[in-house]
C-alpha atoms as a PDB file:
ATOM      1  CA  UNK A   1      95.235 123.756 134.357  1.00  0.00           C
ATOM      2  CA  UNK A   2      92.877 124.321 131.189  1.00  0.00           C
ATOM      3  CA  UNK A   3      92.504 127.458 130.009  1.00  0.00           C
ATOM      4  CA  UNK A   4      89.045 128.979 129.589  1.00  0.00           C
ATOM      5  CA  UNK A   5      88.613 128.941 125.828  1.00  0.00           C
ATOM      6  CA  UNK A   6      91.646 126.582 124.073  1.00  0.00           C
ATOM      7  CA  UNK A   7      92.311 128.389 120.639  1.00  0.00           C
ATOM      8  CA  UNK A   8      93.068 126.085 117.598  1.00  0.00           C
ATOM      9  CA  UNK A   9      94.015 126.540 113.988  1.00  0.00           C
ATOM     10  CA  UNK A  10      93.871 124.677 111.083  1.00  0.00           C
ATOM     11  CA  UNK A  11      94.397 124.630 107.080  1.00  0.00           C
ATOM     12  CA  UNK A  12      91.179 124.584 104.742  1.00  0.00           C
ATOM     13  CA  UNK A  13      92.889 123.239 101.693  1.00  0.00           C
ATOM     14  CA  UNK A  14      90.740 122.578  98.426  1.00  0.00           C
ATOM     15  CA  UNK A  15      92.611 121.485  94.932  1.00  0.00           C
ATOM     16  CA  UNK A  16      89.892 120.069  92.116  1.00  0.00           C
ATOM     17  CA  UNK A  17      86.977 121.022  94.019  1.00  0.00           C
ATOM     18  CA  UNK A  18      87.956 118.617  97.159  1.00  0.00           C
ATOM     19  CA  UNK A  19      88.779 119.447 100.608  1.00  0.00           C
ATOM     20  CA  UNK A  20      92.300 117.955 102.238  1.00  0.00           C
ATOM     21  CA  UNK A  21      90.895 116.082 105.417  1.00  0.00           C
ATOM     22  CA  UNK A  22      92.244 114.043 108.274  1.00  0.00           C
ATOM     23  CA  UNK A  23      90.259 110.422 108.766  1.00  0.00           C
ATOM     24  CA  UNK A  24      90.077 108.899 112.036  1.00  0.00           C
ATOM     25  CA  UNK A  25      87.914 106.109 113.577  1.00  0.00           C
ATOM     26  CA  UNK A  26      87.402 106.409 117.432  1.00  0.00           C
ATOM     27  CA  UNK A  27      86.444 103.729 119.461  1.00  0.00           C
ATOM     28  CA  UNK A  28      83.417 105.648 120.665  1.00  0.00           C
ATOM     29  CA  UNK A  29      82.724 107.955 117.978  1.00  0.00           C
ATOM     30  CA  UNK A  30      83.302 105.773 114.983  1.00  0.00           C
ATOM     31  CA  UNK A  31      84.919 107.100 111.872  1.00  0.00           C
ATOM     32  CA  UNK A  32      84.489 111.002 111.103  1.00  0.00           C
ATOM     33  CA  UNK A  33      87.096 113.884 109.402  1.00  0.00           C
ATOM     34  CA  UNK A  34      88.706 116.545 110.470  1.00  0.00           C
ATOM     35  CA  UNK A  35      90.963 119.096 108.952  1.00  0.00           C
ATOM     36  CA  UNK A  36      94.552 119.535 109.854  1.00  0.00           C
ATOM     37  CA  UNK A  37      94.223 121.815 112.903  1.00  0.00           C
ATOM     38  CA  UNK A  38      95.192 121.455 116.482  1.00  0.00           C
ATOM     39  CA  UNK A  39      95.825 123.816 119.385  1.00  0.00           C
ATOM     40  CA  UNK A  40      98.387 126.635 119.306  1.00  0.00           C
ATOM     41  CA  UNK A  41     101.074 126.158 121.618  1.00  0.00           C
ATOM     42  CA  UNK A  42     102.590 128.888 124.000  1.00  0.00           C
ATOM     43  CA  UNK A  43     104.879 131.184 122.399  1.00  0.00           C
ATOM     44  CA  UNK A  44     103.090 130.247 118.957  1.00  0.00           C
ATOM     45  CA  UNK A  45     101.010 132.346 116.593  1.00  0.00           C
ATOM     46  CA  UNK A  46      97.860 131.146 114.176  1.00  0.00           C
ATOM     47  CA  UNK A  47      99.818 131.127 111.173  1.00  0.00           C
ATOM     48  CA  UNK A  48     102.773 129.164 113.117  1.00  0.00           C
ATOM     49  CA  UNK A  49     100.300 126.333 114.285  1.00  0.00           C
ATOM     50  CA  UNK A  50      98.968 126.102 110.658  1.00  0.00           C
ATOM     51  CA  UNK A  51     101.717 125.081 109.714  1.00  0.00           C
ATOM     52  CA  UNK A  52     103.113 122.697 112.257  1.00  0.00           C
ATOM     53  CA  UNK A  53      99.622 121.072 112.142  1.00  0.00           C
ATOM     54  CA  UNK A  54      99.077 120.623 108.364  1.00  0.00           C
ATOM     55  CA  UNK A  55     102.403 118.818 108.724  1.00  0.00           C
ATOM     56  CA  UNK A  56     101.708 117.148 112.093  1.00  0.00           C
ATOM     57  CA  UNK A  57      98.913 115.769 110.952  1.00  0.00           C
ATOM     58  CA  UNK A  58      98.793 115.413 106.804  1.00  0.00           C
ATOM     59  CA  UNK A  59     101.860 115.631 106.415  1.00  0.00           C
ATOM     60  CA  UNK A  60     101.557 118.921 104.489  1.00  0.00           C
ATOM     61  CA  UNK A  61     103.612 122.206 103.661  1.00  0.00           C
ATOM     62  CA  UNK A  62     101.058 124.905 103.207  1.00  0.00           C
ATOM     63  CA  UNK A  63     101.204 128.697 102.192  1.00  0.00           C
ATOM     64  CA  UNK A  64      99.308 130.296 105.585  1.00  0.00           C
ATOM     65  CA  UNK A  65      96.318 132.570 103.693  1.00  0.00           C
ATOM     66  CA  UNK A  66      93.428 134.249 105.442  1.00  0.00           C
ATOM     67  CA  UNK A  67      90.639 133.278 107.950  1.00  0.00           C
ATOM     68  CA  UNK A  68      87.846 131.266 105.899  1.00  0.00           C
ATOM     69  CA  UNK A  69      85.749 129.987 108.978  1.00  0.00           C
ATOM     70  CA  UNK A  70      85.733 130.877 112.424  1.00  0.00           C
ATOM     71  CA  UNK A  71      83.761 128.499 114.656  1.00  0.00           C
ATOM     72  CA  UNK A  72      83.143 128.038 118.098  1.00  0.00           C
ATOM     73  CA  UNK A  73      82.137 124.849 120.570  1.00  0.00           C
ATOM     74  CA  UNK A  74      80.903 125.780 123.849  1.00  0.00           C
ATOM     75  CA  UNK A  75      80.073 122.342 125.679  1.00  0.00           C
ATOM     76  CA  UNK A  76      77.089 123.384 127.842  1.00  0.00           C
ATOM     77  CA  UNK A  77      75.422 124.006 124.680  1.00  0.00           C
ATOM     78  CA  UNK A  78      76.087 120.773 122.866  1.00  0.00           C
ATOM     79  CA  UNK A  79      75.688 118.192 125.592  1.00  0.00           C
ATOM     80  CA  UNK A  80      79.739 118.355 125.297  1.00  0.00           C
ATOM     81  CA  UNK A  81      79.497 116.065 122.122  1.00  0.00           C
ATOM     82  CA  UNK A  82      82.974 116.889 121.693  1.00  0.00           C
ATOM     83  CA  UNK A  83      84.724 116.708 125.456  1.00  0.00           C
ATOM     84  CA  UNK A  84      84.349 119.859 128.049  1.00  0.00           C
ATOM     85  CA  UNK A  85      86.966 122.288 126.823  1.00  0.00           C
ATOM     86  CA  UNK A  86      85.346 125.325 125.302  1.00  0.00           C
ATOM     87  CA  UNK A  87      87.505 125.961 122.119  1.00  0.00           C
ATOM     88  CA  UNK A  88      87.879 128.413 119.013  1.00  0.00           C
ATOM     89  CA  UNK A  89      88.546 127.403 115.714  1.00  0.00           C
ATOM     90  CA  UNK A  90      89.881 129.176 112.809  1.00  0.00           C
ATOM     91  CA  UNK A  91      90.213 127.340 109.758  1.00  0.00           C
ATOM     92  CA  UNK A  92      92.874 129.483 107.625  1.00  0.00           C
ATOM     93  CA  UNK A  93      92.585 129.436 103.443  1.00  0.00           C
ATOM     94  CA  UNK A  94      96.126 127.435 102.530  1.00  0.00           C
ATOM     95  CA  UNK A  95      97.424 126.308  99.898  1.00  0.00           C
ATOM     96  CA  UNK A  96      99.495 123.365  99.136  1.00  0.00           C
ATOM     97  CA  UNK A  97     103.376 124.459  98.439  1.00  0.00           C
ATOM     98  CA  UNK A  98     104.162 122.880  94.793  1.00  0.00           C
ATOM     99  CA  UNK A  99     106.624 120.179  96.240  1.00  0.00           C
ATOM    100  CA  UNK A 100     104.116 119.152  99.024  1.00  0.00           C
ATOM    101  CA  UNK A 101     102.242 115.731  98.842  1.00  0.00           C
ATOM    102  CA  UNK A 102      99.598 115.479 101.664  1.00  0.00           C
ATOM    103  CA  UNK A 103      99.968 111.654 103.107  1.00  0.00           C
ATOM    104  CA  UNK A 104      99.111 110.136 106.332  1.00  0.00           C
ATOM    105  CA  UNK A 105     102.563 110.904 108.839  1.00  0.00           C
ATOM    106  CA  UNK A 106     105.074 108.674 109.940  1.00  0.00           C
ATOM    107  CA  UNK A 107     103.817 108.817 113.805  1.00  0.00           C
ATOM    108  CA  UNK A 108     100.133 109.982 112.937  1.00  0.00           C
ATOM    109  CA  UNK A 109      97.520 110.902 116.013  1.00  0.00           C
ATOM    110  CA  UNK A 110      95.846 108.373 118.230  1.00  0.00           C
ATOM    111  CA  UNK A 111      92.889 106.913 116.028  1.00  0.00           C
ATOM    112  CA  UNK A 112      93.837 108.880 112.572  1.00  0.00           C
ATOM    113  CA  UNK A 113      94.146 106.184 109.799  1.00  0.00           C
ATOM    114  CA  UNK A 114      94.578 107.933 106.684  1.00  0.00           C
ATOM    115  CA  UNK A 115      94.549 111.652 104.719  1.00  0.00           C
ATOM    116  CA  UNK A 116      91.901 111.795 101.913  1.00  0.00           C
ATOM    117  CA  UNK A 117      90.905 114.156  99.199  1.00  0.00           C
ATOM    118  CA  UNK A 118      87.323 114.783 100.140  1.00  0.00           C
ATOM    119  CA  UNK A 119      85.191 115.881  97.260  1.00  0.00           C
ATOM    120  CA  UNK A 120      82.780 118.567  98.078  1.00  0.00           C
ATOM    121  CA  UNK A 121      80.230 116.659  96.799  1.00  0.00           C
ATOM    122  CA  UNK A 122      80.255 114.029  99.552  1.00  0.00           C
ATOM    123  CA  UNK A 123      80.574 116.580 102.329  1.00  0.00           C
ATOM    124  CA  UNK A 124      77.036 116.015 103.481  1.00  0.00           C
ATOM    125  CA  UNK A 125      77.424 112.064 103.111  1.00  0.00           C
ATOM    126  CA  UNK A 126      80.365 111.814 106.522  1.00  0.00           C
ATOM    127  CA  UNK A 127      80.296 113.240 109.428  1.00  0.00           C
ATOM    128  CA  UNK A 128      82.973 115.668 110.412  1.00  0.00           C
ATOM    129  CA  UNK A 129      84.250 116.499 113.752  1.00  0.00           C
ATOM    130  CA  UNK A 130      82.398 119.905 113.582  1.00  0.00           C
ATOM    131  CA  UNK A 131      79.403 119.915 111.661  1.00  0.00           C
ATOM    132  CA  UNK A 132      79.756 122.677 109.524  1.00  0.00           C
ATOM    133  CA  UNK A 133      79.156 121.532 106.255  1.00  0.00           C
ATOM    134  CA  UNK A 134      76.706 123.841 104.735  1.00  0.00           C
ATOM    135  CA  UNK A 135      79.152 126.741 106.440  1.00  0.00           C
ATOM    136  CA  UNK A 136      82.086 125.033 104.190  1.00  0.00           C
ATOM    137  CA  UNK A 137      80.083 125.160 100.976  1.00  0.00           C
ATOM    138  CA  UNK A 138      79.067 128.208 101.589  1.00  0.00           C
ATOM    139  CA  UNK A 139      82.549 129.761 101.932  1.00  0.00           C
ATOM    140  CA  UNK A 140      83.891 127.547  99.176  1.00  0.00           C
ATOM    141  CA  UNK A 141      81.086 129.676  97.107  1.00  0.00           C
ATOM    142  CA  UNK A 142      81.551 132.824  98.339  1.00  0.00           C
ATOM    143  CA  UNK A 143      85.176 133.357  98.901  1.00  0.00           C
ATOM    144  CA  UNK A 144      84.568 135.466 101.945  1.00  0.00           C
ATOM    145  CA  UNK A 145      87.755 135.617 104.319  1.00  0.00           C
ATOM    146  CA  UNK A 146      88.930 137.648 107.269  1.00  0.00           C
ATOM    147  CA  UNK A 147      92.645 138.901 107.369  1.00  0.00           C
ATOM    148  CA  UNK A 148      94.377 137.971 110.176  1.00  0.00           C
ATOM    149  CA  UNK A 149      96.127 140.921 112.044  1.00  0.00           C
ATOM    150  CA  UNK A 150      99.429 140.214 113.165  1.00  0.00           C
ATOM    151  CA  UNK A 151     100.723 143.261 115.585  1.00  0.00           C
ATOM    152  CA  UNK A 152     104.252 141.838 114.876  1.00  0.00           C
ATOM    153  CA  UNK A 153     103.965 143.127 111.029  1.00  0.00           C
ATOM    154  CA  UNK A 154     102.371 146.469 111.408  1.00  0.00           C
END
């Protein structure tokens, strides 16, 4: 049974003014990126699925920071572009850990061929899996984040 909103996480990584992104080609959809994120599983906080994704899926080891973008697909409103599940994202500020080498996994996902260093510059020239461009710029500017709560460490 699907939940009513499915909550996923994933790592924002930049390093010489280029994003860390995961890039697929779908038969349908063609080829578009998408950062290291996925759905949390039961049992498993934000900062937990960070992790396990950005190594899932770029074979990353990231340092967990705080909230950079929040975003949210409701498929009624987008002629479910992207499937029927009504999902959350929150795209955590990480950083690479020194010894970590982002590189496309030993059993990647279905349709992703490669992990790139995506320079800001060409953000506007691909299409990502959310369209949120101007919103990454923009935070990639600003700096703005949201701290995550955790009631486990208060």
């Amino acid at each position: 049974m699907l939940s009513h909103i499915r909550v996923r996480a994933g790592a924002l990584i930049m390093q010489d003014e280029a994003l860390l992104m995961v890039k697929y080609d779908h038969p349908t959809r063609g080829v578009f990126y998408d950062f290291p994120a996925g759905g949390a599983e039961p049992g498993e906080s934000l900062s937990e699925t960070v992790l396990r994704e950005a190594k899932e899926e770029a074979n990353a080891d990231v340092i967990v920071g705080p909230i950079a973008v929040v975003y949210e697909y409701v498929p009624q409103h987008n002629q479910k572009k992207y499937g029927s599940q009504h999902t959350l994202v929150m795209l955590f500020d990480c950083k690479l850990q020194a010894s970590s080498v982002p590189s496309l996994p030993a059993t990647p996902d279905p349709y992703e061929v490669d992990v790139v260093w995506l320079p800001l510059s060409q953000m506007h020239e691909v299409e990502l899996y959310a369209n949120i461009a101007p919103q990454l710029l923009d935070y990639v500017k600003q700096q703005r984040s949201i701290e995550l709560i955790e009631e486990h460490t208060l």
